[in-house]
N, C-alpha and C. Protein backbone atom coordinates (compact mmCIF):
# COMPACT_ATOMS: atom_id res chain seq x y z
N UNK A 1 0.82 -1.20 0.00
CA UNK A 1 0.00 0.00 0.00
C UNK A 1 0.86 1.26 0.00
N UNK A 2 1.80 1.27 0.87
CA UNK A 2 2.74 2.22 0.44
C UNK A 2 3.87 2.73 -0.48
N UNK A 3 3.61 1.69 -1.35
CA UNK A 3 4.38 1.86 -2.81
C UNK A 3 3.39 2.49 -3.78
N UNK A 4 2.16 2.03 -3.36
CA UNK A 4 1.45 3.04 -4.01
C UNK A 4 0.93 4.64 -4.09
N UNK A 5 1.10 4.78 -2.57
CA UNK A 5 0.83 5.58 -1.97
C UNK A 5 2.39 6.82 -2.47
N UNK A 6 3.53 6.43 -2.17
CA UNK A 6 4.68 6.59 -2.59
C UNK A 6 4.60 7.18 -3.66
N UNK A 7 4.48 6.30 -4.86
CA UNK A 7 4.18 6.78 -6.47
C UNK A 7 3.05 7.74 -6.28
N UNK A 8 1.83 7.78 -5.74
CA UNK A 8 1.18 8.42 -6.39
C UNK A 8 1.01 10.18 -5.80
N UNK A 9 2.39 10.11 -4.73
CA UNK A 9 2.81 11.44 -4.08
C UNK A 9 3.67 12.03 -4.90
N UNK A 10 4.63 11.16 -5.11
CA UNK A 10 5.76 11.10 -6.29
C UNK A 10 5.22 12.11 -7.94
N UNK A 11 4.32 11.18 -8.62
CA UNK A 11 4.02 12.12 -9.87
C UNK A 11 2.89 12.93 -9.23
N UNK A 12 1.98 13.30 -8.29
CA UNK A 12 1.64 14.83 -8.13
C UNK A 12 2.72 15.79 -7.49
N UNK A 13 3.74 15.40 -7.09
CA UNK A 13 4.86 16.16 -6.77
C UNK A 13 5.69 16.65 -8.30
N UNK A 14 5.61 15.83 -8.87
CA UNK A 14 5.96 16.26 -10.58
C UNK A 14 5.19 16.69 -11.14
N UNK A 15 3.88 16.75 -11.03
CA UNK A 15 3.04 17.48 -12.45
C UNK A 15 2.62 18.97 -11.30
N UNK A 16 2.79 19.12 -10.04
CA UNK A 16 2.80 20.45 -9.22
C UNK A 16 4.14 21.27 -9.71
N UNK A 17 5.06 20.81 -10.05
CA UNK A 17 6.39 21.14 -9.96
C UNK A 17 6.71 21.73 -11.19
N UNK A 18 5.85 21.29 -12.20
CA UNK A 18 6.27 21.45 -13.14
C UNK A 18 5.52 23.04 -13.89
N UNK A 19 4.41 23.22 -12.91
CA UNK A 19 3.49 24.58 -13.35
C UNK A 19 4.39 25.45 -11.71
N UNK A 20 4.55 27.10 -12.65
CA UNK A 20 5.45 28.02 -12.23
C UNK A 20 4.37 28.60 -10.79
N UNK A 21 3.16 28.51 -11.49
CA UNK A 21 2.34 29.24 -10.03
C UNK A 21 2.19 28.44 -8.84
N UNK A 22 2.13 27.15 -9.46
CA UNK A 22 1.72 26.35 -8.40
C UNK A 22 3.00 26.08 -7.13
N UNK A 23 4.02 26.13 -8.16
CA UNK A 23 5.22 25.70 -7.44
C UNK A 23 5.45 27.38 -6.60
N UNK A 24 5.33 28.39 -6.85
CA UNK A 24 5.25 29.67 -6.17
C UNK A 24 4.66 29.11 -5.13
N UNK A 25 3.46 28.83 -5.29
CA UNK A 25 2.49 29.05 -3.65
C UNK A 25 3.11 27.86 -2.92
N UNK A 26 3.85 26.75 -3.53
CA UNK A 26 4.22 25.78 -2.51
C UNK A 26 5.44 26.23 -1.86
N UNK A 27 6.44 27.21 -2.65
CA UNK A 27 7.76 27.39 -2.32
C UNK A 27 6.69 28.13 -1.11
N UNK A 28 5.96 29.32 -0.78
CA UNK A 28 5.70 30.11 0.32
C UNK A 28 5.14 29.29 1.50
N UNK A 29 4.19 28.08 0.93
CA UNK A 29 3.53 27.25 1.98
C UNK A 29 4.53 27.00 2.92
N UNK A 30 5.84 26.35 2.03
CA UNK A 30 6.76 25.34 2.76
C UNK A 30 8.12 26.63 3.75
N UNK A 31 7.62 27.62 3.25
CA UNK A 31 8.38 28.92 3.79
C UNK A 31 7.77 29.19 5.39
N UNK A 32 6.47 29.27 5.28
CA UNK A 32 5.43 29.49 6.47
C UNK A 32 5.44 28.12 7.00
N UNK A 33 5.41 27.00 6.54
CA UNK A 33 5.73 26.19 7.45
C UNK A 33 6.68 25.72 8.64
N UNK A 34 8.13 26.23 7.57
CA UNK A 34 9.64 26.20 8.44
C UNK A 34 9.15 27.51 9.36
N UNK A 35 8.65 28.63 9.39
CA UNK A 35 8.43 29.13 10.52
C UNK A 35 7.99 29.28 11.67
N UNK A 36 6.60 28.20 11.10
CA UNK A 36 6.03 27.41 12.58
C UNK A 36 6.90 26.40 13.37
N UNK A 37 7.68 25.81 12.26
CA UNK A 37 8.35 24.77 13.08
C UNK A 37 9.73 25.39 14.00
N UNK A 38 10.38 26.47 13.21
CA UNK A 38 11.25 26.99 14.06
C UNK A 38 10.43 27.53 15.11
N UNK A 39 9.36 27.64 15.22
CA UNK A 39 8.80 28.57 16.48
C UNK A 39 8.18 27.71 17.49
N UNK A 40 7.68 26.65 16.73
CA UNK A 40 7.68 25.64 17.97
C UNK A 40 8.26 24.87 18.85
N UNK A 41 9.62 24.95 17.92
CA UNK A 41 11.00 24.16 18.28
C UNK A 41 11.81 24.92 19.01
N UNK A 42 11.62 26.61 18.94
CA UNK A 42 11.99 27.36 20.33
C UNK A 42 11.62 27.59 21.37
N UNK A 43 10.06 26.97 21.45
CA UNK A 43 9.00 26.78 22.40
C UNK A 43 9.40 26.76 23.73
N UNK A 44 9.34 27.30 24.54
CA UNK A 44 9.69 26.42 26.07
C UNK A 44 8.42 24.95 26.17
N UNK A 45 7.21 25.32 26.19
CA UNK A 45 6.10 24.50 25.34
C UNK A 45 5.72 23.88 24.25
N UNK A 46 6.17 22.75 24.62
CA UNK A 46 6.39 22.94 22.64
C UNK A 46 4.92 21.85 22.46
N UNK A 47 4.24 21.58 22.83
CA UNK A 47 2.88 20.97 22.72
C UNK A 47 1.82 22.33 22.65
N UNK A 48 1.80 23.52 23.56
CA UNK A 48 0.96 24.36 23.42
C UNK A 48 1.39 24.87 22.28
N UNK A 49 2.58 24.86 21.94
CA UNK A 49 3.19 25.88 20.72
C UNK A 49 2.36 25.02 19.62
N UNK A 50 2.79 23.92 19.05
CA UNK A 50 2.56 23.13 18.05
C UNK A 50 0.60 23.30 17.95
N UNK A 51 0.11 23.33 19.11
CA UNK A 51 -1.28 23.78 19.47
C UNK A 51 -1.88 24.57 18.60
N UNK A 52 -1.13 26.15 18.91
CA UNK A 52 -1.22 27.19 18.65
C UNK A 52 -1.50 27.16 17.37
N UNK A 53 -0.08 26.92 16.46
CA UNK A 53 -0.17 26.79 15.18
C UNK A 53 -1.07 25.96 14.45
N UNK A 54 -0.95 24.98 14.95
CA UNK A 54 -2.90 23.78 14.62
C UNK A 54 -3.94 24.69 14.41
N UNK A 55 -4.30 25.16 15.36
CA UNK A 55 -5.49 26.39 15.13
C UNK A 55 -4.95 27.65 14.48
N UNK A 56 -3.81 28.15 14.21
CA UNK A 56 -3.66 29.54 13.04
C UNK A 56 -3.95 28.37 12.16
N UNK A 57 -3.24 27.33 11.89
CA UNK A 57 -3.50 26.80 10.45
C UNK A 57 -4.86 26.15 9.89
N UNK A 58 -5.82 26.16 10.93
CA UNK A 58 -7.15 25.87 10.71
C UNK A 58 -8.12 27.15 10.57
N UNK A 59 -7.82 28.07 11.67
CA UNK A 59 -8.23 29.62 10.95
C UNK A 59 -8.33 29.65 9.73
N UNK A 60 -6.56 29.53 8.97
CA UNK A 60 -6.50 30.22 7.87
C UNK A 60 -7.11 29.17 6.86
N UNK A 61 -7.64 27.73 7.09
CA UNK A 61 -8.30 27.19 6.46
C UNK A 61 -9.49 27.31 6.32
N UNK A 62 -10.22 27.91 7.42
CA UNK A 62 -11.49 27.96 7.08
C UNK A 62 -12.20 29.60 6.58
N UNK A 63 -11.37 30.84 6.66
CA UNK A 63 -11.18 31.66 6.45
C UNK A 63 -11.27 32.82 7.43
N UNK A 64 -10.95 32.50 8.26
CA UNK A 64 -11.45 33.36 9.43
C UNK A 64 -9.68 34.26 9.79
């Protein structure tokens, strides 16, 4: 199951990669991501921290 699963991360990671906008918004996703993680990883808390960011990142999913 995970060879499939594998491949089929694999070519949507190639046909994302290969369009200029799409790969823009992922280069920023994965930009805002390393910032949560450096910020959780400086945490003295790092469960409330990781928390925190759970809910900004569900905010900004649901649009609020």
């Amino acid at each position: 199951m995970s060879f499939v699963l594998r491949n089929l991360a694999r070519y949507a990671a190639k046909k994302l990669a290969s369009n200029p906008q799409v790969r823009e918004a992922a280069t920023k996703a994965a930009h805002v991501a390393a910032d949560e993680v450096r910020e959780i990883a400086g945490s003295e808390d790092k469960a409330r921290a990781a928390g925190r960011a759970a809910r900004r990142a569900l905010n900004k999913l649901s649009g609020d």
